[in-house]
Protein backbone atom coordinates (compact mmCIF):
# COMPACT_ATOMS: atom_id res chain seq x y z
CA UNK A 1 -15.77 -29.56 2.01
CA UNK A 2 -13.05 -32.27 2.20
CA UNK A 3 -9.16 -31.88 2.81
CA UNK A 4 -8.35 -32.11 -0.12
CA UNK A 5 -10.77 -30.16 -2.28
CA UNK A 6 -10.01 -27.35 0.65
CA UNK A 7 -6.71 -27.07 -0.59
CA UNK A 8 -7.05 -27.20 -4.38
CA UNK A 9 -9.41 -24.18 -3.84
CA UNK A 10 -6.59 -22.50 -1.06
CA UNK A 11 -3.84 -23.31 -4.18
CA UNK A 12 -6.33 -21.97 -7.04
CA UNK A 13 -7.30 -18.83 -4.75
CA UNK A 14 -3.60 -17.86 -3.68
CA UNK A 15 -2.43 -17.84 -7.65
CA UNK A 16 -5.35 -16.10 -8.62
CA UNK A 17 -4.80 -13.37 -5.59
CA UNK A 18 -1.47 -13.16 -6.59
CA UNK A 19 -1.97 -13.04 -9.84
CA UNK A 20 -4.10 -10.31 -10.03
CA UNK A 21 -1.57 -8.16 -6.81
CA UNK A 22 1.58 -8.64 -9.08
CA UNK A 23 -0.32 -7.29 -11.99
CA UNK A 24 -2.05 -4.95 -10.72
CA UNK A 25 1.23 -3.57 -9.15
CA UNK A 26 3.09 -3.54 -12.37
CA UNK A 27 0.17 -1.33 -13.68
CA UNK A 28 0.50 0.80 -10.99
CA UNK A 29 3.40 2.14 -11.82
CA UNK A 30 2.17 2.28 -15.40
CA UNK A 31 -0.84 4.58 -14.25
CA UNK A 32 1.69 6.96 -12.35
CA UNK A 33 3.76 7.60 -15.07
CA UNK A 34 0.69 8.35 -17.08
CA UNK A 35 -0.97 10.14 -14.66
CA UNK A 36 1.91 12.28 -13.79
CA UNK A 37 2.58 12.62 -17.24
CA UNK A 38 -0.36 14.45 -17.87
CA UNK A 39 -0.89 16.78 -15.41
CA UNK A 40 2.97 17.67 -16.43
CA UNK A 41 1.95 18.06 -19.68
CA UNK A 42 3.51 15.07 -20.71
CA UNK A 43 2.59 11.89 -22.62
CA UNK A 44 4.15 9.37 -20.43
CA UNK A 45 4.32 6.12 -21.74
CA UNK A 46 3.76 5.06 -25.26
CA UNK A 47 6.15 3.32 -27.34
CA UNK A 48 5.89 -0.44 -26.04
CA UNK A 49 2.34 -1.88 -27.31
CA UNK A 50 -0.52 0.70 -27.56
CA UNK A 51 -1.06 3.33 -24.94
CA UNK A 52 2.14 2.12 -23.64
CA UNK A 53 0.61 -1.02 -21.94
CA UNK A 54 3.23 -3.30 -22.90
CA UNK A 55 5.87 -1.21 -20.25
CA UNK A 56 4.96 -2.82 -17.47
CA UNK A 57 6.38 -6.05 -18.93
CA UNK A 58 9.12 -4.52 -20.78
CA UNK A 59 10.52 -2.87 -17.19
CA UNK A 60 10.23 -6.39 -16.37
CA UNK A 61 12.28 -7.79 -18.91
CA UNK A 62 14.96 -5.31 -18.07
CA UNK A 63 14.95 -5.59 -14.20
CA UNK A 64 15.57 -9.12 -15.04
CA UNK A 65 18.42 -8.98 -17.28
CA UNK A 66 19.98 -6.19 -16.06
CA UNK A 67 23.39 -6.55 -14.09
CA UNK A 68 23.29 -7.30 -10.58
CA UNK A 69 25.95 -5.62 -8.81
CA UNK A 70 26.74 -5.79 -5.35
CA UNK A 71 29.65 -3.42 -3.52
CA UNK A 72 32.19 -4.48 -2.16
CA UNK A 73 31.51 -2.55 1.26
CA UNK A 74 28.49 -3.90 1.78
CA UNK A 75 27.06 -6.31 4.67
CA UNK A 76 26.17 -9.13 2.22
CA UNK A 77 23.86 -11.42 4.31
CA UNK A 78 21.70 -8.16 4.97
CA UNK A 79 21.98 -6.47 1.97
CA UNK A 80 20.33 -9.24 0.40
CA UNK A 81 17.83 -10.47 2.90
CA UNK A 82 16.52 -6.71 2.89
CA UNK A 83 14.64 -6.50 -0.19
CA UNK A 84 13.53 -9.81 0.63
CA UNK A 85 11.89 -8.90 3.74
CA UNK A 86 9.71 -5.73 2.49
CA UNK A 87 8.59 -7.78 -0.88
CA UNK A 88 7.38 -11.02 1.37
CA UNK A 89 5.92 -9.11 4.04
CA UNK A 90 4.11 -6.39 1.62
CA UNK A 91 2.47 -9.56 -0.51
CA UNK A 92 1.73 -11.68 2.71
CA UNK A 93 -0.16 -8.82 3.95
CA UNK A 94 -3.19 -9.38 1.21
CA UNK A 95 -3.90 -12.90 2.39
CA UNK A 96 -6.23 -11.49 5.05
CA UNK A 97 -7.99 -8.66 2.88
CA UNK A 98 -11.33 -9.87 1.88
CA UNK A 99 -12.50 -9.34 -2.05
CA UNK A 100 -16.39 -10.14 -1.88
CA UNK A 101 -18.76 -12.17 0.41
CA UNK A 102 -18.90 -15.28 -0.80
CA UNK A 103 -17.78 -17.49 -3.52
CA UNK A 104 -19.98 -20.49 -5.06
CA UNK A 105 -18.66 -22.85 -7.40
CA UNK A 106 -21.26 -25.97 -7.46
CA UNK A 107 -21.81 -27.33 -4.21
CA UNK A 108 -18.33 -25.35 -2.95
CA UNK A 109 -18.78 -22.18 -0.80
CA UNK A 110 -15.56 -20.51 -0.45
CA UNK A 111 -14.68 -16.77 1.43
CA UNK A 112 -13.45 -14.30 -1.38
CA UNK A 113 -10.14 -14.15 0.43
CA UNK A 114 -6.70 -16.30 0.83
CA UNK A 115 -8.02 -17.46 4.53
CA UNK A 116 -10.60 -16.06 6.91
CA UNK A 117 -9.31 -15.07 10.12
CA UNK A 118 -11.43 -13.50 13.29
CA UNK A 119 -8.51 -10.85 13.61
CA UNK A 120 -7.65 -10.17 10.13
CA UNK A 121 -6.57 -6.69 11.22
CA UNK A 122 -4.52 -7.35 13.72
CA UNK A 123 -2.67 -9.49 11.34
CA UNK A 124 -2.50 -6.82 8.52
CA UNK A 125 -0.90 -4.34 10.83
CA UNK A 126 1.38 -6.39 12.52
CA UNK A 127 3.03 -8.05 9.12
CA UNK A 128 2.58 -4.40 7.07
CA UNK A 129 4.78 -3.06 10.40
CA UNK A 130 7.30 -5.64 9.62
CA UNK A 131 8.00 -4.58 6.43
CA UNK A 132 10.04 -1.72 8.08
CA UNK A 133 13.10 -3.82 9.09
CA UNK A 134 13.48 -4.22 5.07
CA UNK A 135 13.68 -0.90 4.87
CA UNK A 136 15.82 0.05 7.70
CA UNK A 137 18.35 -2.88 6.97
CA UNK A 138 18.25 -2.18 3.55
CA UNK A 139 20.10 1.06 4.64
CA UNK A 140 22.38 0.00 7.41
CA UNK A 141 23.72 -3.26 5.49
CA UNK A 142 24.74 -0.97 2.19
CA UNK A 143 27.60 0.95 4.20
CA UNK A 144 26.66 4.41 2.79
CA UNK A 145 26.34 7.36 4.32
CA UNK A 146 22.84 8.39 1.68
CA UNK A 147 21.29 4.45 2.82
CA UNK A 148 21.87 5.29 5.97
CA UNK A 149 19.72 8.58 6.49
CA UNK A 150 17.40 7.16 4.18
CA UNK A 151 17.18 3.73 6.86
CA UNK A 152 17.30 5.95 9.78
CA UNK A 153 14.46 8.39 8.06
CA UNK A 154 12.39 4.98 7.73
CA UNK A 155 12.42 4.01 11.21
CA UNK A 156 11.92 7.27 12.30
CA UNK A 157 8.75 7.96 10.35
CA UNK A 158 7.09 4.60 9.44
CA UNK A 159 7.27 3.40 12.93
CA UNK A 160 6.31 6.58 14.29
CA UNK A 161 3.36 6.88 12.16
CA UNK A 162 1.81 3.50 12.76
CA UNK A 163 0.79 4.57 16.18
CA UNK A 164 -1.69 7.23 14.51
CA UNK A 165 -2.35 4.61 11.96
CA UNK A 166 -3.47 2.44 14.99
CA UNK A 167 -5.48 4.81 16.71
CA UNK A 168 -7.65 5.95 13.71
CA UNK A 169 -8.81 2.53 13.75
CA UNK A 170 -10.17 2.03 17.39
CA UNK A 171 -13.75 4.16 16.82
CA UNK A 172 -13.90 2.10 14.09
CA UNK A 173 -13.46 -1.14 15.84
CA UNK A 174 -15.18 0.29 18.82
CA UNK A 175 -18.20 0.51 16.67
CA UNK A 176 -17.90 -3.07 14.89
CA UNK A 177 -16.95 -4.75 18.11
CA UNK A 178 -14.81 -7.40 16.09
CA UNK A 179 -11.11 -6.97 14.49
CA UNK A 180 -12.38 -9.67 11.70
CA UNK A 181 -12.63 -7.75 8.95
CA UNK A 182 -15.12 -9.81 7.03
CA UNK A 183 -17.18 -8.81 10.04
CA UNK A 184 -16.34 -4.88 9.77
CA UNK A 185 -17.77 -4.83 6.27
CA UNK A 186 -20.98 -6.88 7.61
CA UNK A 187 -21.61 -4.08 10.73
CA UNK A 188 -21.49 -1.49 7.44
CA UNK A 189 -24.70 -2.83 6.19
CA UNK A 190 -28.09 -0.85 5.73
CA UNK A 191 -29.03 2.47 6.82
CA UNK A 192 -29.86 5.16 9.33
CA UNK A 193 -32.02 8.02 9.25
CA UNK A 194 -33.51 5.61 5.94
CA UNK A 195 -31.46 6.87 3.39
CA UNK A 196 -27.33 7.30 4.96
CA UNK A 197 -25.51 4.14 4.60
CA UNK A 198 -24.62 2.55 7.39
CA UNK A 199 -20.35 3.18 6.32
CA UNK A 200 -18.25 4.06 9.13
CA UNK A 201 -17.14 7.29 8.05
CA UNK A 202 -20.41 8.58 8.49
CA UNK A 203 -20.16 7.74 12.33
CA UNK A 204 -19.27 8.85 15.50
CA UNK A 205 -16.83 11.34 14.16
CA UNK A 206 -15.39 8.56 12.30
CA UNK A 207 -14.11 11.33 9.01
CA UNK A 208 -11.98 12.91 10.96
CA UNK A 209 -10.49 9.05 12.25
CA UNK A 210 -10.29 8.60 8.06
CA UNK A 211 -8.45 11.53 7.48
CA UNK A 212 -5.29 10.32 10.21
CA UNK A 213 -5.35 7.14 8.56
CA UNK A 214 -5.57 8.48 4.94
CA UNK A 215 -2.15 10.73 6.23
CA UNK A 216 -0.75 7.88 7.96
CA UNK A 217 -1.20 5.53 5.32
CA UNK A 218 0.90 8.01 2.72
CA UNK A 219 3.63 7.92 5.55
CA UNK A 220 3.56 3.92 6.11
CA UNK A 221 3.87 3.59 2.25
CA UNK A 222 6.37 6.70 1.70
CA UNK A 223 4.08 8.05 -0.53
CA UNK A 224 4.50 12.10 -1.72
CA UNK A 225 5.01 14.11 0.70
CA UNK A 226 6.25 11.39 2.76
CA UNK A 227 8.75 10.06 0.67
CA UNK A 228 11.79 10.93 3.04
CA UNK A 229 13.20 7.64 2.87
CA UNK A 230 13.97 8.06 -0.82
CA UNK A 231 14.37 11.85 -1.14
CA UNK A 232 15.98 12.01 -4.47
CA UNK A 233 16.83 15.47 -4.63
CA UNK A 234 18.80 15.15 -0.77
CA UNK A 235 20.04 11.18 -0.55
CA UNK A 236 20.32 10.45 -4.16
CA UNK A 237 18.09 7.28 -3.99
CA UNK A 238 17.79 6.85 0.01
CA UNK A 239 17.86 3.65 1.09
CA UNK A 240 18.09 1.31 -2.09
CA UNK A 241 21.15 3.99 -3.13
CA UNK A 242 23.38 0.83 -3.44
CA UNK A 243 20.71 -1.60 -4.93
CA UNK A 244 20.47 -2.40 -9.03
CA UNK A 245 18.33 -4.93 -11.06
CA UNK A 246 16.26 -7.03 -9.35
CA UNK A 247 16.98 -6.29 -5.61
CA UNK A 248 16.03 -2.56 -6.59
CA UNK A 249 12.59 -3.54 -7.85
CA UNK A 250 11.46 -5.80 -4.76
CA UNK A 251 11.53 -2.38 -3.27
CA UNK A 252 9.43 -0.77 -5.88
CA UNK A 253 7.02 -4.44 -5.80
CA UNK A 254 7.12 -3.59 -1.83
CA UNK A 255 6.39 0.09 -2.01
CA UNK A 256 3.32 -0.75 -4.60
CA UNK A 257 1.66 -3.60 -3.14
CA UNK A 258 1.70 -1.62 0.46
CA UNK A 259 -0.02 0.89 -1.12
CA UNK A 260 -2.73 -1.44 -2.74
CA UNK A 261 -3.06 -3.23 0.58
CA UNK A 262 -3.43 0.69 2.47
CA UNK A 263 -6.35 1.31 -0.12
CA UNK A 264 -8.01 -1.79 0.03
CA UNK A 265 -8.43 -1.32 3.91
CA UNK A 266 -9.66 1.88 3.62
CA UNK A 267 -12.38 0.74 1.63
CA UNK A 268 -13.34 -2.27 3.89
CA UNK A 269 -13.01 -0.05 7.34
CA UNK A 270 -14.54 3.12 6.23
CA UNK A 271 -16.69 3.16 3.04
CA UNK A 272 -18.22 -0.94 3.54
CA UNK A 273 -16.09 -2.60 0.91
CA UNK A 274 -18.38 -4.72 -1.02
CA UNK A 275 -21.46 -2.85 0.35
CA UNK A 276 -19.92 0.73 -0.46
CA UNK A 277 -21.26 2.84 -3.70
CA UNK A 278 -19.72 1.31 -6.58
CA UNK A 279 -22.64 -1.05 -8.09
CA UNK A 280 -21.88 -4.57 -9.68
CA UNK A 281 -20.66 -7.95 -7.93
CA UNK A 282 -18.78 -7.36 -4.83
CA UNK A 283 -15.59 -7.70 -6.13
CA UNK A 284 -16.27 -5.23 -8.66
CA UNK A 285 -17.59 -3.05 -5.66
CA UNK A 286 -14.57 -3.26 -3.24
CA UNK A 287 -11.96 -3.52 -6.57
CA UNK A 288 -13.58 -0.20 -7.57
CA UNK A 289 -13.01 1.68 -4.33
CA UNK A 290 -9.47 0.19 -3.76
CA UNK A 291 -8.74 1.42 -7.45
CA UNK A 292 -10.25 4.82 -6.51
CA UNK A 293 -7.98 5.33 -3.24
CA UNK A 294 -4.71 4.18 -5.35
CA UNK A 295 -5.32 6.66 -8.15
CA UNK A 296 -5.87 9.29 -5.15
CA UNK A 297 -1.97 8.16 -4.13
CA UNK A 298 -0.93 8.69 -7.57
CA UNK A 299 -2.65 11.89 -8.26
CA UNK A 300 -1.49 13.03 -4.85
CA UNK A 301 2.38 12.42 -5.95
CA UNK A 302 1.68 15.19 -9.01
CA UNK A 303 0.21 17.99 -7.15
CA UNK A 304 1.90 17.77 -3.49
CA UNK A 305 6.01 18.73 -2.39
CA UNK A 306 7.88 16.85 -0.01
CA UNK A 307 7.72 17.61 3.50
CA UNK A 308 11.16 19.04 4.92
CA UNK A 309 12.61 16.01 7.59
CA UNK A 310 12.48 18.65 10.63
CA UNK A 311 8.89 19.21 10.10
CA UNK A 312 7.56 15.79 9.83
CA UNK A 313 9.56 14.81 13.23
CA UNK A 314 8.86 17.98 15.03
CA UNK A 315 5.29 18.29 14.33
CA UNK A 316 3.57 14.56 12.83
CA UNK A 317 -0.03 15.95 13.20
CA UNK A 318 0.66 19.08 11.09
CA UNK A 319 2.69 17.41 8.52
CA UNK A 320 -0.22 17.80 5.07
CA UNK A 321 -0.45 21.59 6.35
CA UNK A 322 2.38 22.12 6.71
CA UNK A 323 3.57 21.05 3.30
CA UNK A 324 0.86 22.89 1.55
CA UNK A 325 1.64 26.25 3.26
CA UNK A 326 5.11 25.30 2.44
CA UNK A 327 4.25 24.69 -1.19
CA UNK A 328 2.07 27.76 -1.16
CA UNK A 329 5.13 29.89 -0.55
CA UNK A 330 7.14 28.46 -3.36
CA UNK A 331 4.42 29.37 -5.81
């Protein structure tokens, strides 16, 4: 492949990538509200286009539009490099995640991904851990006492829990012997005993390793019950208290496209990505499990209470039990 066909297909594949993360982000949201909806025994959305579909775009329109107002307290430079910070570093993040095996158009062979790197998950982690300082300066730059707890709450909790993010993936890199994640998904193929695929979470104890990282991942994305940082019902809005318009829905973009990147991972690490059980092309295959982890979020945000703060820093290991006993003595 020449120079300059390499990049046309670099340019083509980053629009298309983003493309299809932006959207599938704004439909996110979409699904939530109609998930949530339901099991509330509500209808969620429904008046803009049919089913509602059109709400994505007409949030959009809004964000847009809407006045952007910026206190006169806060720490401007900050305050607006924050939401900056967790949008780039949350959409950088999927340049590394790999979509299918291969590519073919004519005589071009191209990776299913943005670029091809031998330690793709090295770089995931350390820009996705990055995406903290947005966060945390989002909450020190607004001057307010509710952004404050809700930045201190984020460094507290998202740094804390990428160490057990971390370690739930060393059995699995242990057993691929590469941090390329193209070449995870490859050690994933065929079977044992003839009929068990050859997926991770089938080895070497490697469930229980999913289960941390499935935990972890909820606590990296401050997902229900680990949605501290926001805590509507004790900071008001958390962190983004003092942000409106636009700057307020980078965090949401952020927040979203974390969580899609979280899901897809799962599905390349521990269920083979392309080779895992959904049938169809490979992107339909790793698409398909990605979609099936991010519903799981969503579904999880319905049915699960938030975790008191003095329980998730006393105890980070008992933190799902703990909420559900919790929960259980509500009912």
């Amino acid at each position: 492949m020449t120079i300059t066909a390499y990049i046309i297909v670099s340019v083509i594949k980053i629009a298309l990538i983003l493309f299809v993360l932006l959207t599938a982000v704004a439909y996110t949201v979409w699904l939530e509200r109609k998930v949530v909806g339901h099991m509330q025994n509500r209808w969620g959305p429904t008046r803009v286009g049919p089913f509602g579909l059109l709400q994505p775009a007409a949030d959009g329109v809004k964000f847009l539009f809407k006045e952007d107002l910026t206190p006169p307290h806060v720490y401007k430079p900050l305050y607006i490099a924050a939401p900056m910070i967790a949008v780039v570093f949350a959409v950088t993040s999927i340049a590394v995640i790999p979509f299918g095996n291969w590519l073919n158009v004519g005589n071009i062979s191209t990776p299913f991904q943005i670029t091809d790197v031998n330690i793709g998950l090295l770089v995931v982690l350390g820009i996705t851990s990055m995406g903290v300082y947005g966060v945390a300066l989002s909450g020190w730059s607004s001057n307010s006492k509710y952004s404050l707890l809700g930045g201190l709450r984020a460094s507290a909790q998202m740094i804390s829990y990428e160490i057990a993010l971390g370690l739930s993936l060393v059995g699995v890199l242990i057993l691929a012997g590469t941090f390329s994640l193209r070449g995870i998904v490859d050690a994933q193929a065929g079977h044992f005993w003839g009929f068990i695929p050859n997926w991770f979470i089938f080895r070497g104890g490697q469930i229980v390793a999913f289960f941390i990282y499935l935990t972890a991942a909820y606590a990296e994305t401050n997902r229900i019950p680990f949605d501290l940082p926001e805590a509507e019902t004790e900071l008001v809005a958390g962190y983004h208290t003092e942000y409106s318009a636009m700057k307020f829905a980078m965090f949401f973009m952020a927040e979203y496209a974390n969580m899609i990147t979280v899901a897809c991972l799962a599905s390349l690490l521990f269920l083979g990505g392309w080779r895992g059980p959904v049938f169809g092309p490979d992107w339909l295959r790793c698409s398909g499990l990605s979609c099936g982890f991010s519903h799981f979020f969503l579904f999880t945000s319905g049915c699960v209470a938030r975790c008191r703060v003095f329980a998730m820093t006393n105890s980070w290991p008992l933190d799902g039990s703990s909420c559900c006993r919790w929960r259980s003595r509500t009912w």
